[in-house]
C-alpha atoms as a PDB file:
ATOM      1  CA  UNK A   1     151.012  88.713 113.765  1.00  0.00           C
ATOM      2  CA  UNK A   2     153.114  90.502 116.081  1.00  0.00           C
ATOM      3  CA  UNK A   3     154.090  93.160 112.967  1.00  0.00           C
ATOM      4  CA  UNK A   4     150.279  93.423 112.064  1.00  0.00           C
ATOM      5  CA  UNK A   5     150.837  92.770 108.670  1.00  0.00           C
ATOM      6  CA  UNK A   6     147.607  91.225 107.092  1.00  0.00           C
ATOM      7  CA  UNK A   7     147.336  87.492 105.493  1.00  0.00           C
ATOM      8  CA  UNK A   8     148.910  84.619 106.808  1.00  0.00           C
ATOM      9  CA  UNK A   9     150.566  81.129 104.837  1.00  0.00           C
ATOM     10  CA  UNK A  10     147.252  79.989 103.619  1.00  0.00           C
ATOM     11  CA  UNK A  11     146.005  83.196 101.940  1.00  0.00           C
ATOM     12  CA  UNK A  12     149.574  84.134 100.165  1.00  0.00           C
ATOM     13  CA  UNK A  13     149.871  80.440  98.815  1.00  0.00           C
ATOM     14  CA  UNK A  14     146.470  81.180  97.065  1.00  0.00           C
ATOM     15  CA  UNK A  15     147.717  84.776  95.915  1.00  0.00           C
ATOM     16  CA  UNK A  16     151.146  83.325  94.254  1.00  0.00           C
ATOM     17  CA  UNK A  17     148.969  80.425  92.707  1.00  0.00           C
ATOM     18  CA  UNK A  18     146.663  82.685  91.191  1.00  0.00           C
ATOM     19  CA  UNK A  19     149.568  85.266  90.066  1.00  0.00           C
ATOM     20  CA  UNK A  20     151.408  81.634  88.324  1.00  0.00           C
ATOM     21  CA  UNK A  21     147.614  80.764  86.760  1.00  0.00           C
ATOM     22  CA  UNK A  22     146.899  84.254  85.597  1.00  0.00           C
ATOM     23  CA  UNK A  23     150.064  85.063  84.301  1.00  0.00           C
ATOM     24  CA  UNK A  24     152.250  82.082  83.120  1.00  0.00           C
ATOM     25  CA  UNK A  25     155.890  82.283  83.455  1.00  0.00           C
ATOM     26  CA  UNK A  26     155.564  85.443  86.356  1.00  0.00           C
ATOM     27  CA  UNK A  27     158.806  85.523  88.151  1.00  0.00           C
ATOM     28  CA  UNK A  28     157.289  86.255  91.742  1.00  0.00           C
ATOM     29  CA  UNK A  29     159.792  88.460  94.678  1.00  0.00           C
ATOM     30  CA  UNK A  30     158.928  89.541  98.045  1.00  0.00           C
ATOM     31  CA  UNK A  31     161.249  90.427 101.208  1.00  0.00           C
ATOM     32  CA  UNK A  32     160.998  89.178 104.361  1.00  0.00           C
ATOM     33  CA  UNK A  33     162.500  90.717 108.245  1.00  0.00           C
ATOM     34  CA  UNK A  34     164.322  87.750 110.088  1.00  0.00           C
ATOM     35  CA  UNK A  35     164.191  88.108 113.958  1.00  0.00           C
ATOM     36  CA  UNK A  36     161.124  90.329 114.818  1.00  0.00           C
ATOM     37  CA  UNK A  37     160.666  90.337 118.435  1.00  0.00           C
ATOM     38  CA  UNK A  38     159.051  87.178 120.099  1.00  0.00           C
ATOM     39  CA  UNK A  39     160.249  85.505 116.667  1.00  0.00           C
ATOM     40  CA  UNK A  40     160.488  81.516 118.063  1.00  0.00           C
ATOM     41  CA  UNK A  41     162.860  78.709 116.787  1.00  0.00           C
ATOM     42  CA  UNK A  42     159.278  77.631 116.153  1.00  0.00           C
ATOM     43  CA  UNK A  43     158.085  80.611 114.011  1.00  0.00           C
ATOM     44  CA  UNK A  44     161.397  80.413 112.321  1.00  0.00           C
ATOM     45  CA  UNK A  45     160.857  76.299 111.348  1.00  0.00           C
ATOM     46  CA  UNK A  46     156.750  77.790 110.228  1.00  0.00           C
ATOM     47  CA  UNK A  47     158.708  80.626 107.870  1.00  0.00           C
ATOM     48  CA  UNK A  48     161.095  78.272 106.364  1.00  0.00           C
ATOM     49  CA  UNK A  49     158.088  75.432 105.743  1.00  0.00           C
ATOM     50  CA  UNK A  50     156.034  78.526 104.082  1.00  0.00           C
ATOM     51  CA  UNK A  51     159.224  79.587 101.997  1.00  0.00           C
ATOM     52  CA  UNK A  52     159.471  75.719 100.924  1.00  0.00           C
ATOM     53  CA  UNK A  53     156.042  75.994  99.739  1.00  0.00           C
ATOM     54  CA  UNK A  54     155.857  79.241  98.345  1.00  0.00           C
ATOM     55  CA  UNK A  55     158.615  78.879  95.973  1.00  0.00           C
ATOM     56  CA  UNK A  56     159.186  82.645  95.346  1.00  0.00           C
ATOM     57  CA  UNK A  57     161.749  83.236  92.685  1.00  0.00           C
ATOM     58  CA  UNK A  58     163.641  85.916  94.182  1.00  0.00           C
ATOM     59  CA  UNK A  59     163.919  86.670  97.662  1.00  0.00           C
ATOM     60  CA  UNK A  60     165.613  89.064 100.216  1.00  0.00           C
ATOM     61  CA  UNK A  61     166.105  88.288 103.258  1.00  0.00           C
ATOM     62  CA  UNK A  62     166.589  91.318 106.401  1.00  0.00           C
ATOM     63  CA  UNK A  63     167.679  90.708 110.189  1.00  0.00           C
ATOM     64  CA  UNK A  64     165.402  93.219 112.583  1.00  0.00           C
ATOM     65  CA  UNK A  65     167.120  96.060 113.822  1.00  0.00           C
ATOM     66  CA  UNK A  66     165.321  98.851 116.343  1.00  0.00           C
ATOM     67  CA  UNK A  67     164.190 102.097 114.424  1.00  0.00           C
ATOM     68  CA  UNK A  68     163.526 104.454 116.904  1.00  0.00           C
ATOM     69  CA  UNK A  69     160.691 105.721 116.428  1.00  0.00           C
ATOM     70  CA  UNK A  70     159.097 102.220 115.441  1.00  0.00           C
ATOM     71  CA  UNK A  71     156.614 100.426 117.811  1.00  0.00           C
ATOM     72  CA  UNK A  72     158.620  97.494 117.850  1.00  0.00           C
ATOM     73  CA  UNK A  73     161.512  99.122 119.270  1.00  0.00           C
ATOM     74  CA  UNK A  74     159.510  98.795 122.708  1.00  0.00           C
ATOM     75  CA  UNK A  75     158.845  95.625 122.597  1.00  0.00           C
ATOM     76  CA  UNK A  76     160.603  92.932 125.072  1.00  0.00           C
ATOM     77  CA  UNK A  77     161.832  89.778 124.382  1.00  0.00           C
ATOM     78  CA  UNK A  78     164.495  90.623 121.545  1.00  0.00           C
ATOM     79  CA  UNK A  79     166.438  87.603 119.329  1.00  0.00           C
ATOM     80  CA  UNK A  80     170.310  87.985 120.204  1.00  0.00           C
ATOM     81  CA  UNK A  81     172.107  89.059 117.034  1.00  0.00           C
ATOM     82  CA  UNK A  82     173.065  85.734 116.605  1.00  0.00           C
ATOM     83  CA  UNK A  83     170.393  84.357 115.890  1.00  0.00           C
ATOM     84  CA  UNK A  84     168.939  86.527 113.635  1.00  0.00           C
ATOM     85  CA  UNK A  85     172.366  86.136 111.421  1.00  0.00           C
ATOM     86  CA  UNK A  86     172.471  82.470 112.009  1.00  0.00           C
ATOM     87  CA  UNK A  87     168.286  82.351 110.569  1.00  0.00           C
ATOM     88  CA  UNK A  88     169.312  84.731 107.737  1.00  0.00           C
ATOM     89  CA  UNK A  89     172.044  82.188 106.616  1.00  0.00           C
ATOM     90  CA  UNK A  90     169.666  79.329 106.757  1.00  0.00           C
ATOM     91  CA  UNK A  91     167.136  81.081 104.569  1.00  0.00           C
ATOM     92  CA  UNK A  92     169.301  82.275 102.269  1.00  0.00           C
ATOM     93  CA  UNK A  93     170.426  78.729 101.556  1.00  0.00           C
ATOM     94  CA  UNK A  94     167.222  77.078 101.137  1.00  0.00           C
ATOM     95  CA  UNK A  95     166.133  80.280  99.363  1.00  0.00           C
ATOM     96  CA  UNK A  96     169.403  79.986  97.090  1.00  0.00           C
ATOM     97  CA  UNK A  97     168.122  76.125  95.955  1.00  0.00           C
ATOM     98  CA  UNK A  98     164.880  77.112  95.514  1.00  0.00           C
ATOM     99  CA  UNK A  99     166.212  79.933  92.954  1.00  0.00           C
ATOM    100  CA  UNK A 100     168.512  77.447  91.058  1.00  0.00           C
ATOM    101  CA  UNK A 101     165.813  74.941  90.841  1.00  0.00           C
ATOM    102  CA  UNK A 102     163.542  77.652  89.320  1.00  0.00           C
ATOM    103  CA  UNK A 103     166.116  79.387  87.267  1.00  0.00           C
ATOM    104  CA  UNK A 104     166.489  75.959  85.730  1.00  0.00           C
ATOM    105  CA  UNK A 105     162.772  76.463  83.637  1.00  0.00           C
ATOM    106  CA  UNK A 106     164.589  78.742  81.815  1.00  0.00           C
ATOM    107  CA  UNK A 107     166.615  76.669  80.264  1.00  0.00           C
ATOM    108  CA  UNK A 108     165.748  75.800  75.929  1.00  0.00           C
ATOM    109  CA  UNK A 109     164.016  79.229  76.068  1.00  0.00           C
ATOM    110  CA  UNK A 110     164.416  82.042  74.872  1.00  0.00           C
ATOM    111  CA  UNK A 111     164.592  85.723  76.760  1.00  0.00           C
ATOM    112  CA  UNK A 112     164.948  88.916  75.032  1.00  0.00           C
ATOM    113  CA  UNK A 113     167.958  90.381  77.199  1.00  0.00           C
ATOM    114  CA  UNK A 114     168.893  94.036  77.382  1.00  0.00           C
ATOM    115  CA  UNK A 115     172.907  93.849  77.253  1.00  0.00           C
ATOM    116  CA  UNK A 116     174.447  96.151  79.789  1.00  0.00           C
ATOM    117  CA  UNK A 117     177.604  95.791  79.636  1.00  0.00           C
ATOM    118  CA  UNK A 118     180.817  92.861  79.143  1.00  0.00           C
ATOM    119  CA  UNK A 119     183.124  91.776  82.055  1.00  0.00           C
ATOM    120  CA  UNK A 120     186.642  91.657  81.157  1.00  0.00           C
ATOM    121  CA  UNK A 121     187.367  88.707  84.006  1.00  0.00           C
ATOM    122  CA  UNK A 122     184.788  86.540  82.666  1.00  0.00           C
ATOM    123  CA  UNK A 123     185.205  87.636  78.901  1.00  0.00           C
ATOM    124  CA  UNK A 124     181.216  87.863  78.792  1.00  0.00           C
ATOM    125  CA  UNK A 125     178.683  90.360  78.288  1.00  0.00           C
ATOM    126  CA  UNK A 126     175.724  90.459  80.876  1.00  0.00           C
ATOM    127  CA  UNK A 127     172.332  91.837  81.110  1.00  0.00           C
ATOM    128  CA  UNK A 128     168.512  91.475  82.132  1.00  0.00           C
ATOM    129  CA  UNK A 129     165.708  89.608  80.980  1.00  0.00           C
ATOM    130  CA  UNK A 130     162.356  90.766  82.410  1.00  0.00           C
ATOM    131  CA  UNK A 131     163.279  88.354  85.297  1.00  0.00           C
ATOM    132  CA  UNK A 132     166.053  90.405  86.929  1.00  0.00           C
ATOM    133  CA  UNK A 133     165.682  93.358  88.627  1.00  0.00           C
ATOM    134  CA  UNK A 134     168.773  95.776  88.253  1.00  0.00           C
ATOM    135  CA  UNK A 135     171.128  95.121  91.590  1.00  0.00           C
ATOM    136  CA  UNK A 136     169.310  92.424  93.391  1.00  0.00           C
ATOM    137  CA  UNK A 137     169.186  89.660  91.304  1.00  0.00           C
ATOM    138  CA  UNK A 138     171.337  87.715  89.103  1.00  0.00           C
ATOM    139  CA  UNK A 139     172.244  88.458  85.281  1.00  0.00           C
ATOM    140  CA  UNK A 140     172.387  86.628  82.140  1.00  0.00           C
ATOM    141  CA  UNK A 141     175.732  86.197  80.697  1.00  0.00           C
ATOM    142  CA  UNK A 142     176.469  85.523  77.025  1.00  0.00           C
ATOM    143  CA  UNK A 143     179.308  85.127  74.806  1.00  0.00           C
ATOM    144  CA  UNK A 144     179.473  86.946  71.875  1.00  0.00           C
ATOM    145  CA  UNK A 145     182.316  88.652  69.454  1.00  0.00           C
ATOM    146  CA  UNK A 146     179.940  92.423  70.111  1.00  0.00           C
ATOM    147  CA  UNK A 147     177.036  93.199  71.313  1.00  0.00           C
ATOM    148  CA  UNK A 148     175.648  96.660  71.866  1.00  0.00           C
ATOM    149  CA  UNK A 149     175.169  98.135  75.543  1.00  0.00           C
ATOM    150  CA  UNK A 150     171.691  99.347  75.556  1.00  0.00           C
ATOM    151  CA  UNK A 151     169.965  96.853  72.856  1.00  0.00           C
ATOM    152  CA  UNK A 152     167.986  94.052  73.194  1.00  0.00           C
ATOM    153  CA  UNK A 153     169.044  90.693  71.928  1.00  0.00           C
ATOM    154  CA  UNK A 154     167.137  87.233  72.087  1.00  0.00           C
ATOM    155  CA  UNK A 155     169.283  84.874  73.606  1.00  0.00           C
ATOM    156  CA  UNK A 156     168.772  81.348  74.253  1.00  0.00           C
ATOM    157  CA  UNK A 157     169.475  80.173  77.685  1.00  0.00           C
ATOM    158  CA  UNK A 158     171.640  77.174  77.722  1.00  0.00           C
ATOM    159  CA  UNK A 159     172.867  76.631  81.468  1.00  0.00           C
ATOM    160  CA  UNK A 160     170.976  78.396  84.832  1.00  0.00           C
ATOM    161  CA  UNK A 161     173.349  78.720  87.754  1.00  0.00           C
ATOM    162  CA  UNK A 162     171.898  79.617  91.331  1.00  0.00           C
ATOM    163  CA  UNK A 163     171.019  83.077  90.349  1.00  0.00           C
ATOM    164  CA  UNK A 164     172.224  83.661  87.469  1.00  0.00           C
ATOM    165  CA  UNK A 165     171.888  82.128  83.873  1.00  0.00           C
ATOM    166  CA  UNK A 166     173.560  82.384  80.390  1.00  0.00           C
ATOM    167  CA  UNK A 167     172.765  81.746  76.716  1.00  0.00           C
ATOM    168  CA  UNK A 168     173.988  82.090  73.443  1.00  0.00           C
ATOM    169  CA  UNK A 169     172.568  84.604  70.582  1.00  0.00           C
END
């Protein structure tokens, strides 16, 4: 409320359960700012119960910083630094299980993957599905003698990790 951002719990729980009705399978994202002014231990317990329930796949997670020219840089009653990076570590770990426990749907199927290139440490090649979104979320690794950087290949997931997965051609 205090951003003036429109919805609240209620309303985005119906939007995500239409998106999953409408659209089987729809890997759902948003990002969220940790430690807005006047943010409570309170609000922070509310977020982390809506996070629970929203079960978005992917998730990132920002502490509030003043921007100067930003109405909320005027505003009193800041969250210490502290907190905010203490908060940011909690929701990253519930976020993190949620992710896993998602990822693991994917596993039996199979995901056309767009090969981007093979890690010599891991002696894998990696890539995206239309699940990951270049630099932010995780990749699928598979091994294989050669695949081609730029193709597509279906690959069968065999194993989801906590945000990433692999498979086998």
């Amino acid at each position: 409320q205090n951003m003036k951002r429109p919805g609240n719990l209620d309303s985005y729980l119906k939007l995500v359960e239409m998106a999953r009705q409408t659209l089987p399978g729809v890997s759902i994202r948003s990002t969220f700012i940790l430690g807005f002014p006047g943010e409570t231990d309170s609000d922070f317990d509310f977020f982390l119960d809506g996070l629970e329930r929203l079960r978005l796949n992917r998730v990132g997670f920002f502490g509030y910083s003043d921007e100067a020219e930003a109405p909320s840089a005027a505003l009193t009653d800041k969250v210490g630094e502290d907190v905010i990076e203490k908060r940011l570590k909690e929701a990253a770990f519930l976020q993190d299980e949620i992710s896993g426990e998602l990822l693991q749907g994917h596993v039996g199927r199979k995901l056309n993957v767009l090969i981007e290139g093979f890690d010599e440490e891991k002696g894998a090649f990696w890539g995206r599905s239309q699940y990951e979104a270049p630099e932010v979320d995780g990749v699928v690794w598979i091994r294989a003698s050669a695949l081609n950087a730029g193709r597509f290949y279906p690959v069968t997931i065999t194993h989801a990790l906590e945000h990433d997965l692999e498979g086998v051609l």
